[in-house]
Protein backbone atom coordinates (compact mmCIF):
# COMPACT_ATOMS: atom_id res chain seq x y z
CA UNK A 1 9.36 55.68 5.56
CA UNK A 2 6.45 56.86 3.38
CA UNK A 3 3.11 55.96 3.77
CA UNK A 4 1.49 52.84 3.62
CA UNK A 5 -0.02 51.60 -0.39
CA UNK A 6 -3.36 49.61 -0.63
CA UNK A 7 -3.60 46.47 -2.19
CA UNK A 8 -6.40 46.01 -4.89
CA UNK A 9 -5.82 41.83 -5.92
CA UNK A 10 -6.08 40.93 -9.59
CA UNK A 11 -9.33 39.46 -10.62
CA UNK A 12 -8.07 36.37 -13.02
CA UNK A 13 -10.93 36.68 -15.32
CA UNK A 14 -11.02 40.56 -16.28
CA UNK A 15 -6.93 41.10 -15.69
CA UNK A 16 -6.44 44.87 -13.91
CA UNK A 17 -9.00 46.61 -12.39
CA UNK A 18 -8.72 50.61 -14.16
CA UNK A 19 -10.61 51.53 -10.77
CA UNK A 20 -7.29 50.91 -8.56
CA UNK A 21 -4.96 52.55 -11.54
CA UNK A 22 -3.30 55.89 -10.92
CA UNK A 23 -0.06 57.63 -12.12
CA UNK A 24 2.14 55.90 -9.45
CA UNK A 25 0.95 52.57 -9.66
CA UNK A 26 2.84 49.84 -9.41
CA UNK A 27 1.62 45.71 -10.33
CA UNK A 28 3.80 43.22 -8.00
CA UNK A 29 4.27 39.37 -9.59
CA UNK A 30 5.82 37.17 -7.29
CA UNK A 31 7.34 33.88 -8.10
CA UNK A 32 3.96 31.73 -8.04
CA UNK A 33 2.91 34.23 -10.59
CA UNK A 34 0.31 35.93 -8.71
CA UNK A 35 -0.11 39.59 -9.30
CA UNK A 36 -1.15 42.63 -7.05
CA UNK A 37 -1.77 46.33 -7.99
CA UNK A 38 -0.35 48.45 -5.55
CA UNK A 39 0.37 52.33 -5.13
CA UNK A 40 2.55 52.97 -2.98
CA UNK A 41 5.16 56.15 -3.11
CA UNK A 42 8.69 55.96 -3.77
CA UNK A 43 10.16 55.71 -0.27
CA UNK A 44 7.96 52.14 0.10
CA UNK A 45 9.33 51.30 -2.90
CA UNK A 46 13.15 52.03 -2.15
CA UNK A 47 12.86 50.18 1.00
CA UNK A 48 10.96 47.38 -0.51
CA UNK A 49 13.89 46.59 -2.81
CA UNK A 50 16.60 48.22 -1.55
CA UNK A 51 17.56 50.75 -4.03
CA UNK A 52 18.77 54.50 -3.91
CA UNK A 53 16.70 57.48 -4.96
CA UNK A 54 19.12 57.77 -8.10
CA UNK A 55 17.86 54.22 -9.59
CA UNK A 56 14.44 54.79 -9.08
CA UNK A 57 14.67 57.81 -10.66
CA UNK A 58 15.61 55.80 -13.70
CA UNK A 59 12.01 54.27 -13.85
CA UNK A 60 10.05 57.97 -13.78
CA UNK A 61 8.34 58.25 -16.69
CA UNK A 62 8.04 61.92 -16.93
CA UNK A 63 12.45 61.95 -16.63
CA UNK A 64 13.98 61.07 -20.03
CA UNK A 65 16.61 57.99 -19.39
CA UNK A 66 18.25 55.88 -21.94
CA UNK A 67 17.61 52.34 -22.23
CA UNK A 68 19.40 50.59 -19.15
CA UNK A 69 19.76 47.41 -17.06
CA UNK A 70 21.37 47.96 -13.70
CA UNK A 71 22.32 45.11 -10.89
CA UNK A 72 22.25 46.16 -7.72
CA UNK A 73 22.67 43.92 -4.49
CA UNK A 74 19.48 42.72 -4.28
CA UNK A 75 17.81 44.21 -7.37
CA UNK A 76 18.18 44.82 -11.53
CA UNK A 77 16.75 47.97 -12.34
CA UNK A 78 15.29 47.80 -15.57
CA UNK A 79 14.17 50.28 -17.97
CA UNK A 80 13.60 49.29 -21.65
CA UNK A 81 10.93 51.87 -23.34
CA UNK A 82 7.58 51.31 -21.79
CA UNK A 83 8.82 48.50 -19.81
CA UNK A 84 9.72 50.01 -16.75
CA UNK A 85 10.50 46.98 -13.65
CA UNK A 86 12.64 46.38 -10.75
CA UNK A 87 13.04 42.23 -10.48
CA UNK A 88 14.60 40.91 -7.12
CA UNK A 89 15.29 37.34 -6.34
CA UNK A 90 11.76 35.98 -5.61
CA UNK A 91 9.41 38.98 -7.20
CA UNK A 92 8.96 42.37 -10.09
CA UNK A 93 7.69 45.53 -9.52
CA UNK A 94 6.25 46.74 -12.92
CA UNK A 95 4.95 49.99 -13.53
CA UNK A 96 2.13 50.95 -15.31
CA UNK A 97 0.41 48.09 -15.19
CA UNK A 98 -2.65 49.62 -17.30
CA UNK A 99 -0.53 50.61 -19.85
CA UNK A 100 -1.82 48.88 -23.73
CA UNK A 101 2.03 48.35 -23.92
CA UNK A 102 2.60 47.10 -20.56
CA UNK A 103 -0.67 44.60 -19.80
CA UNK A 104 1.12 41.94 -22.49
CA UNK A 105 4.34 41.65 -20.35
CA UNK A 106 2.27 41.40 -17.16
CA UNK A 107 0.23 38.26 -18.28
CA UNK A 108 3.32 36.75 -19.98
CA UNK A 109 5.08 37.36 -16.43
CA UNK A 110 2.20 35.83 -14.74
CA UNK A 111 2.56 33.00 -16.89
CA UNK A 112 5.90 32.10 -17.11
CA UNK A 113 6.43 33.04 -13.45
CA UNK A 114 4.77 29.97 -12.52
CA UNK A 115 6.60 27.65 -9.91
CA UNK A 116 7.43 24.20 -12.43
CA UNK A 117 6.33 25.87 -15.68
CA UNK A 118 9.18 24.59 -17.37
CA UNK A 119 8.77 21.02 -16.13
CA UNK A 120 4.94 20.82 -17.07
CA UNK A 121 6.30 21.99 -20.65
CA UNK A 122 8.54 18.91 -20.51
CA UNK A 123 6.56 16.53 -19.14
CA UNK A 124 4.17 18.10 -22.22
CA UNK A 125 7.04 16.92 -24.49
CA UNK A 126 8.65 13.85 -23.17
CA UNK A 127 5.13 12.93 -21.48
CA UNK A 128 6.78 10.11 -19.57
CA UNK A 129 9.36 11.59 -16.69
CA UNK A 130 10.58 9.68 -13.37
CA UNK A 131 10.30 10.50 -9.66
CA UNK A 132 14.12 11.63 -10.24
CA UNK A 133 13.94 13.28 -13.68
CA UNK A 134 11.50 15.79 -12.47
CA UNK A 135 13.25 16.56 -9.71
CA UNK A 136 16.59 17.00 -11.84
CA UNK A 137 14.28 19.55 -14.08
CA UNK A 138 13.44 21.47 -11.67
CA UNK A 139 16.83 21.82 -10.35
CA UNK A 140 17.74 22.96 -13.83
CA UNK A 141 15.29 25.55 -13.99
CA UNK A 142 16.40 29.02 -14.68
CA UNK A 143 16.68 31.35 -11.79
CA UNK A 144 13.47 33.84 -11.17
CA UNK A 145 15.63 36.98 -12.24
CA UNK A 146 16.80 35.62 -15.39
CA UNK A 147 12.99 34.33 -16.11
CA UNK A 148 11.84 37.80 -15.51
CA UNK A 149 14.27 39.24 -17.43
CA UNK A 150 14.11 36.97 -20.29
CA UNK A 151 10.42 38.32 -20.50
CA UNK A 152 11.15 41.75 -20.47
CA UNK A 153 13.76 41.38 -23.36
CA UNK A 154 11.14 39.46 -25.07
CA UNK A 155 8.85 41.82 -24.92
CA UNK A 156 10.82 44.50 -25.88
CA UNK A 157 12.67 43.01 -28.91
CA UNK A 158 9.16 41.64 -30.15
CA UNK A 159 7.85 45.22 -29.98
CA UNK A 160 10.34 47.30 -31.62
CA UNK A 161 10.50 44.27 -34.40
CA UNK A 162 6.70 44.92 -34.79
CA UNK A 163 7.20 48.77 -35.02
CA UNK A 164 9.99 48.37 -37.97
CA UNK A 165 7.88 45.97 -39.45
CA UNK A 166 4.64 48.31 -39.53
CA UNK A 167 7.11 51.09 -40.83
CA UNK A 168 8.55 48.53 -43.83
CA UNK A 169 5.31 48.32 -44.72
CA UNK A 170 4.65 51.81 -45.15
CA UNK A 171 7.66 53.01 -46.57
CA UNK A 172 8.26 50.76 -49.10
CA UNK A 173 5.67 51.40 -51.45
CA UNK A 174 5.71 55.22 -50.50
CA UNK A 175 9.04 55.29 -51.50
CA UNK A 176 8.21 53.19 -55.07
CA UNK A 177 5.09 55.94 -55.32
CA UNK A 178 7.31 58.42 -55.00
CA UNK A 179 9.85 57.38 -57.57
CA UNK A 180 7.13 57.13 -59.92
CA UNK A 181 5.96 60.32 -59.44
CA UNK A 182 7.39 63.01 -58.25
CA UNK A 183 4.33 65.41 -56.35
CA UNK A 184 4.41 67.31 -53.07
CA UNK A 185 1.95 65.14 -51.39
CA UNK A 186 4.76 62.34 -51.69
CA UNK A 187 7.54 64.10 -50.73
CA UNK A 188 5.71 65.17 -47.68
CA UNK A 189 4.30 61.08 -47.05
CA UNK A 190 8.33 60.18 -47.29
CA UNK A 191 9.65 62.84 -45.08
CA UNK A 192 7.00 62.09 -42.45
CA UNK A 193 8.00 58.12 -42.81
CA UNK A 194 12.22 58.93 -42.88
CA UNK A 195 11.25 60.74 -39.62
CA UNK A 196 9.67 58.18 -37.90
CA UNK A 197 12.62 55.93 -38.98
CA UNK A 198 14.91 58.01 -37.38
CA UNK A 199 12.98 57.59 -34.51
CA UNK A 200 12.74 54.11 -34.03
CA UNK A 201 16.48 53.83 -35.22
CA UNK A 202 17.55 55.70 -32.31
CA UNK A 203 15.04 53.72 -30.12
CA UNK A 204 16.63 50.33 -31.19
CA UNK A 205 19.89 51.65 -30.86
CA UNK A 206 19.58 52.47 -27.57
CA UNK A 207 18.71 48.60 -26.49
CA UNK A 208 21.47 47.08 -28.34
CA UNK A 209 23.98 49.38 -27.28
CA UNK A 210 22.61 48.54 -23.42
CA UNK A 211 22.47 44.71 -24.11
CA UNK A 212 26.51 45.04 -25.81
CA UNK A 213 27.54 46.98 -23.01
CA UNK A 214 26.35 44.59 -20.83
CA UNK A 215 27.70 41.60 -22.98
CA UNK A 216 31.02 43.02 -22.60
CA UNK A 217 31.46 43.13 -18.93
CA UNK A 218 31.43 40.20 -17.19
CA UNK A 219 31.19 41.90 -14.06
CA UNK A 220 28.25 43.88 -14.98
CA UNK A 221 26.63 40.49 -16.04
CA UNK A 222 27.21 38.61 -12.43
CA UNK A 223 25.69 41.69 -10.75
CA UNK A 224 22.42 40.66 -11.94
CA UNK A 225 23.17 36.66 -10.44
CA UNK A 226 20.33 37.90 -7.52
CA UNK A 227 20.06 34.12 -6.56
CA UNK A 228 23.60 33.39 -6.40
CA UNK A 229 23.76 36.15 -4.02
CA UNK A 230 20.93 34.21 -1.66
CA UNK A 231 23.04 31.32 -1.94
CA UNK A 232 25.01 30.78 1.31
CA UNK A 233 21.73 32.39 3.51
CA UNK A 234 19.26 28.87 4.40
CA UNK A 235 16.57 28.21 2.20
CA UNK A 236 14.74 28.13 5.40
CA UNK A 237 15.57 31.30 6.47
CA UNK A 238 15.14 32.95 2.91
CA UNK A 239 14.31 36.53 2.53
CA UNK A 240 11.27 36.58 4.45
CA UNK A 241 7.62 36.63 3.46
CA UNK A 242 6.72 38.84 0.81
CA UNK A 243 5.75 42.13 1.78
CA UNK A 244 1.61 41.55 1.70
CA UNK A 245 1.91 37.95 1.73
CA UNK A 246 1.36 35.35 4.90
CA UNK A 247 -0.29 32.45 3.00
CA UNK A 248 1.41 29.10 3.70
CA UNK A 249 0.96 27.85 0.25
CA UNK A 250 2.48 31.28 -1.16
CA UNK A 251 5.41 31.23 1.17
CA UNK A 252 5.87 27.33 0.45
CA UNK A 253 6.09 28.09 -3.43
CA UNK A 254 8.58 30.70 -2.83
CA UNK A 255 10.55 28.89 -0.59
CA UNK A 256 10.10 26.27 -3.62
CA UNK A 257 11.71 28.51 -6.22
CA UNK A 258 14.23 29.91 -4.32
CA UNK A 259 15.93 26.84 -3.39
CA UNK A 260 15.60 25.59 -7.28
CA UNK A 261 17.47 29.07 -8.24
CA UNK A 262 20.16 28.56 -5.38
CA UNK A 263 20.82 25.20 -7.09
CA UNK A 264 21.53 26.43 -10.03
CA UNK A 265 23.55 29.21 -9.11
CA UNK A 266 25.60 26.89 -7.23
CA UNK A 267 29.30 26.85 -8.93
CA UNK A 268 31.50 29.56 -9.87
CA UNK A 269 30.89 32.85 -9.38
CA UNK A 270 32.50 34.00 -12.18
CA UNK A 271 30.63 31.77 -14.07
CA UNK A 272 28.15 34.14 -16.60
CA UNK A 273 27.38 31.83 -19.08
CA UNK A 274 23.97 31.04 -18.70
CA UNK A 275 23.45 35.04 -18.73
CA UNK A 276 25.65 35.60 -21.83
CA UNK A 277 23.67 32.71 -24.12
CA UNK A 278 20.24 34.70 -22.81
CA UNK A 279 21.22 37.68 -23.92
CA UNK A 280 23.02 37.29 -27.13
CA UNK A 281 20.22 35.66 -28.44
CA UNK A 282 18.42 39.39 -27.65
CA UNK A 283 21.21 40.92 -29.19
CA UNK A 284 21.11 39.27 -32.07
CA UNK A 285 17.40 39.51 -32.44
CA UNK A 286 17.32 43.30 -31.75
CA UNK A 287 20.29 43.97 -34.03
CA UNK A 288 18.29 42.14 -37.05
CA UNK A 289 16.08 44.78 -36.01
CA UNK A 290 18.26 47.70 -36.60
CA UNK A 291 19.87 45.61 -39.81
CA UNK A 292 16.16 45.97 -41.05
CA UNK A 293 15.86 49.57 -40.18
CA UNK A 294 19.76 50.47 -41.54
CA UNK A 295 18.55 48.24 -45.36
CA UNK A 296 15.28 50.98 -45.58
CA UNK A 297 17.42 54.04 -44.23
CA UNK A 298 19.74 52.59 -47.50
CA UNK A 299 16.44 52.39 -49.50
CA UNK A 300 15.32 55.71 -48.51
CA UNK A 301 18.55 57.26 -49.35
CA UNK A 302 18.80 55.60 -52.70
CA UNK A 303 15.50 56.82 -53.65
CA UNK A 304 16.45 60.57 -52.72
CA UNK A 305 19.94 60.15 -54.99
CA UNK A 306 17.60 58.90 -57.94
CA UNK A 307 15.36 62.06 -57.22
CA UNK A 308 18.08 64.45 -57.21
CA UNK A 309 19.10 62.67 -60.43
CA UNK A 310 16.07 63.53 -61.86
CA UNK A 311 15.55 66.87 -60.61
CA UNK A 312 19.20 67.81 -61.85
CA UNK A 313 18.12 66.29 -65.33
CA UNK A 314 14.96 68.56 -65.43
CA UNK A 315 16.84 71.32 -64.56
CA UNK A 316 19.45 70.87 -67.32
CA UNK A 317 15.88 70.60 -69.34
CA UNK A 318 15.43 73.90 -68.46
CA UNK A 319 18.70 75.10 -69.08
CA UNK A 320 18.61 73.85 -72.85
CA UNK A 321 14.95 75.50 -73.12
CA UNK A 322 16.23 78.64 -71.68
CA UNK A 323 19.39 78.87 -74.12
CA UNK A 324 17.18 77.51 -77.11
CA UNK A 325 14.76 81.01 -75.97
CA UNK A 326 17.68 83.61 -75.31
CA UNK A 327 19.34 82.91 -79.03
CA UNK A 328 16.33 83.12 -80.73
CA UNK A 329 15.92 86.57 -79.01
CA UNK A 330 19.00 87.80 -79.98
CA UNK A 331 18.24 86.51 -83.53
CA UNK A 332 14.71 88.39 -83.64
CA UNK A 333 16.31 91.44 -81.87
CA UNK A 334 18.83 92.07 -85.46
CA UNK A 335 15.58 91.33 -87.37
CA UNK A 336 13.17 93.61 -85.53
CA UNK A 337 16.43 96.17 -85.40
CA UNK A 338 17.18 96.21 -89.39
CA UNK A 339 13.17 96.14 -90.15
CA UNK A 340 12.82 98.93 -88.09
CA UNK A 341 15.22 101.11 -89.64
CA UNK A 342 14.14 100.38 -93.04
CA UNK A 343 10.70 100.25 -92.28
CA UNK A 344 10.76 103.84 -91.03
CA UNK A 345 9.17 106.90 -93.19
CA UNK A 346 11.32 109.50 -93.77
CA UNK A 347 10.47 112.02 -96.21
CA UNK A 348 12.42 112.71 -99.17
CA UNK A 349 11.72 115.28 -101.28
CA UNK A 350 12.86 113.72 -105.13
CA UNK A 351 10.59 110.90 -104.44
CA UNK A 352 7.46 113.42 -105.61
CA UNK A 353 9.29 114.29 -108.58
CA UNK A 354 11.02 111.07 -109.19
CA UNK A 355 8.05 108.19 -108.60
CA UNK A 356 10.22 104.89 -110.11
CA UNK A 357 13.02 105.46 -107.65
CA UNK A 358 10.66 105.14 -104.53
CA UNK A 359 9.51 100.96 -106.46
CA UNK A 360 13.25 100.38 -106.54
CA UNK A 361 13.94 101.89 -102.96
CA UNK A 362 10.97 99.34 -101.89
CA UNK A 363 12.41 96.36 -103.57
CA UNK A 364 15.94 97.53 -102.26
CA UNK A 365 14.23 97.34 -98.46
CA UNK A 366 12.31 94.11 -99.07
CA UNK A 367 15.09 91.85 -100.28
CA UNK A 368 17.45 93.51 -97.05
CA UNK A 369 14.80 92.20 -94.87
CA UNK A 370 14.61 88.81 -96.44
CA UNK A 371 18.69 88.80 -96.25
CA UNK A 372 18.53 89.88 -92.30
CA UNK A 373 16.10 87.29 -91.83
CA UNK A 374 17.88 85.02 -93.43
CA UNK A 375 20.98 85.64 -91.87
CA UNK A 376 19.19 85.80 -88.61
CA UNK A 377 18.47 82.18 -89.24
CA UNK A 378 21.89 81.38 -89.82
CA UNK A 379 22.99 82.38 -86.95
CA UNK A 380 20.85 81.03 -84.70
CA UNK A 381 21.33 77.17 -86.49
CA UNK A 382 25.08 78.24 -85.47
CA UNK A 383 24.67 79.57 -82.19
CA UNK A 384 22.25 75.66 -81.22
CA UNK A 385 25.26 73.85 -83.58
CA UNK A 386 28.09 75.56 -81.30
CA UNK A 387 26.32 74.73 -78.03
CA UNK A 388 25.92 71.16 -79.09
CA UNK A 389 29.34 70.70 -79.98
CA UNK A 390 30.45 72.13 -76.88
CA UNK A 391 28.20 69.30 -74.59
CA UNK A 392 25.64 72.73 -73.25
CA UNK A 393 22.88 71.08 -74.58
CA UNK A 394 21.78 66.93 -75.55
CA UNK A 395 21.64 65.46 -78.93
């Protein structure tokens, strides 16, 4: 086995001390909710929990793995984005404890963690419960593992819902700005924004298709049934003190919670419905998410079909402007042409001697230039008329 980790306690006040942080660290909550930074390698960490190499490889963070819940024998192996855990019967390892995205799921852990949470919260409600009611409650109380795990869905459904909903409320209106006006600054805003939808679409896509995999395998879904596992072992016996626990009280509260979770595993084995109601309501939460994220990919691709509309319209602009251009240079061309030919100076002799025939020769050029013109004119009216009536350019 590896060596030894140190133990740095949480201080309740000021949450996680950054001085005992480091890339391998590791925060352990156990079921009275109390937390503990610890680094400690991988081999402690294996034998802690009783896990192969190949599952905790799943939790590196510098190792690219897909979104994925695992049950072991006596561990789920969880890895959801930045949430990164391994939850036994009676504790979770979390990594990265220091992490902005991770120090919300640790104090939610710590919180609902907590030995008889659930029956303060209905004493809270009902504020009048008997000697035997309580005691009923707290044999209904959810197993650790699914409590664990219900925060860790939580957490990550709540944060990919907050991501789509920051990136609704940019796109939107860059989208509207950009069907308003057409301009390279908003084509490059948009692009940026359909880029980081992609991104998050895959990213939610990943967790539901995890959560519907696991939805439709009933087998899969009793693996993580940690508790039911513990059930025929004593409640005496347990699983032994934590690993850097000896407190009475601790080990008292444990013992507590584990015999309230090998209550309510007691039954069929086969029995996953507890499981299945937890985790379609994730489902259906995270695939609102990626209904949200498929409506804007719908927006975004409207908004490009009614861009391409337009450019195509400007371009058939500019098609009609170029046709409009190259008939009236045709039409000029003849002009210039029959002007120039007529307008050149040749000398002829019987002009000296015959001066009235050169007026008439000058009238004779003047009204074949008018006529050209004219008929230049003409033909360019017919050349726009026949282009019309064959649909090349609008009314």
């Amino acid at each position: 086995m590896g060596r030894e980790g140190y133990v740095v306690p949480l201080d309740p006040q000021t949450g996680l001390k950054k001085k005992a942080a480091s890339p391998r660290s590791w925060i352990l909550i156990d079921c009275s909710g109390q937390g503990t930074v610890l680094d400690v390698d991988k081999y402690a960490i294996m034998h802690r929990v009783h896990i192969h190499a190949r599952d905790l490889r799943i939790l590196d963070p510098l190792l690219s793995y897909p979104s994925t819940i695992l049950g072991r024998e006596k561990a789920i192996v969880l890895n959801l984005e930045h949430i990164k855990a391994i939850i036994t019967a009676d504790e979770v390892l979390l990594r990265d404890p220091l992490d902005e995205n991770v120090i919300p799921v640790v104090e939610e852990l710590q919180r609902r963690l907590q030995p008889g949470n659930g029956v303060r919260q209905a004493q809270a409600d009902g504020k009048e419960l008997g000697g035997n009611e309580v005691e009923a409650t707290e044999e209904d109380e959810s197993p650790f593992e699914f409590r664990a795990l219900e925060v860790a869905l939580e957490a990550i459904c709540s944060f990919l819902a907050a991501r789509t909903t920051e990136l609704e409320t940019a796109a939107y209106p860059a989208l509207d700005e950009l069907t308003s006006k057409i301009s390279s600054r908003n084509l490059d805003r948009v692009r940026k924004l359909k880029s980081a939808m992609t991104r998050l679409t895959a990213r939610v896509q990943k967790v539901r298709d995890e959560l519907e995999q696991l939805l439709d395998d009933d087998d899969d879904m009793a693996d993580l049934y940690l508790s039911r596992k513990l059930a025929p072992t004593s409640p005496a016996s347990g699983t032994g003190a934590p690993w850097f626990f000896s407190s009475p009280t601790v080990g008292s509260k444990i013992s507590r919670a584990s015999r309230a979770s090998v209550l309510t595993v007691r039954g069929d084995e086969n029995d996953v419905e507890e499981l299945e109601m937890l985790l379609e309501a994730y489902f259906m939460q995270i695939d609102g998410t990626l209904n949200k994220l498929t409506t804007l990919r719908e927006y975004i691709d409207d908004t490009e079909d009614y861009i391409n509309i337009q450019l195509d319209n400007h371009r058939n602009q500019l098609i009609q402007l170029e046709l409009f251009l190259s008939s009236g240079t045709v039409c000029l061309s003849v002009y210039s042409l029959v002007a120039g030919i007529f307008g050149m100076n040749i000398p002829y002799t019987w002009m000296n001697d015959h001066g009235y025939m050169f007026k008439w020769v000058r009238l004779l050029v003047q009204h074949v230039v008018i006529i050209t013109g004219l008929i230049c004119a003409i033909l360019f009216v017919i050349i726009v008329s026949y282009a019309r009536f064959k649909g090349l350019v609008g009314s």
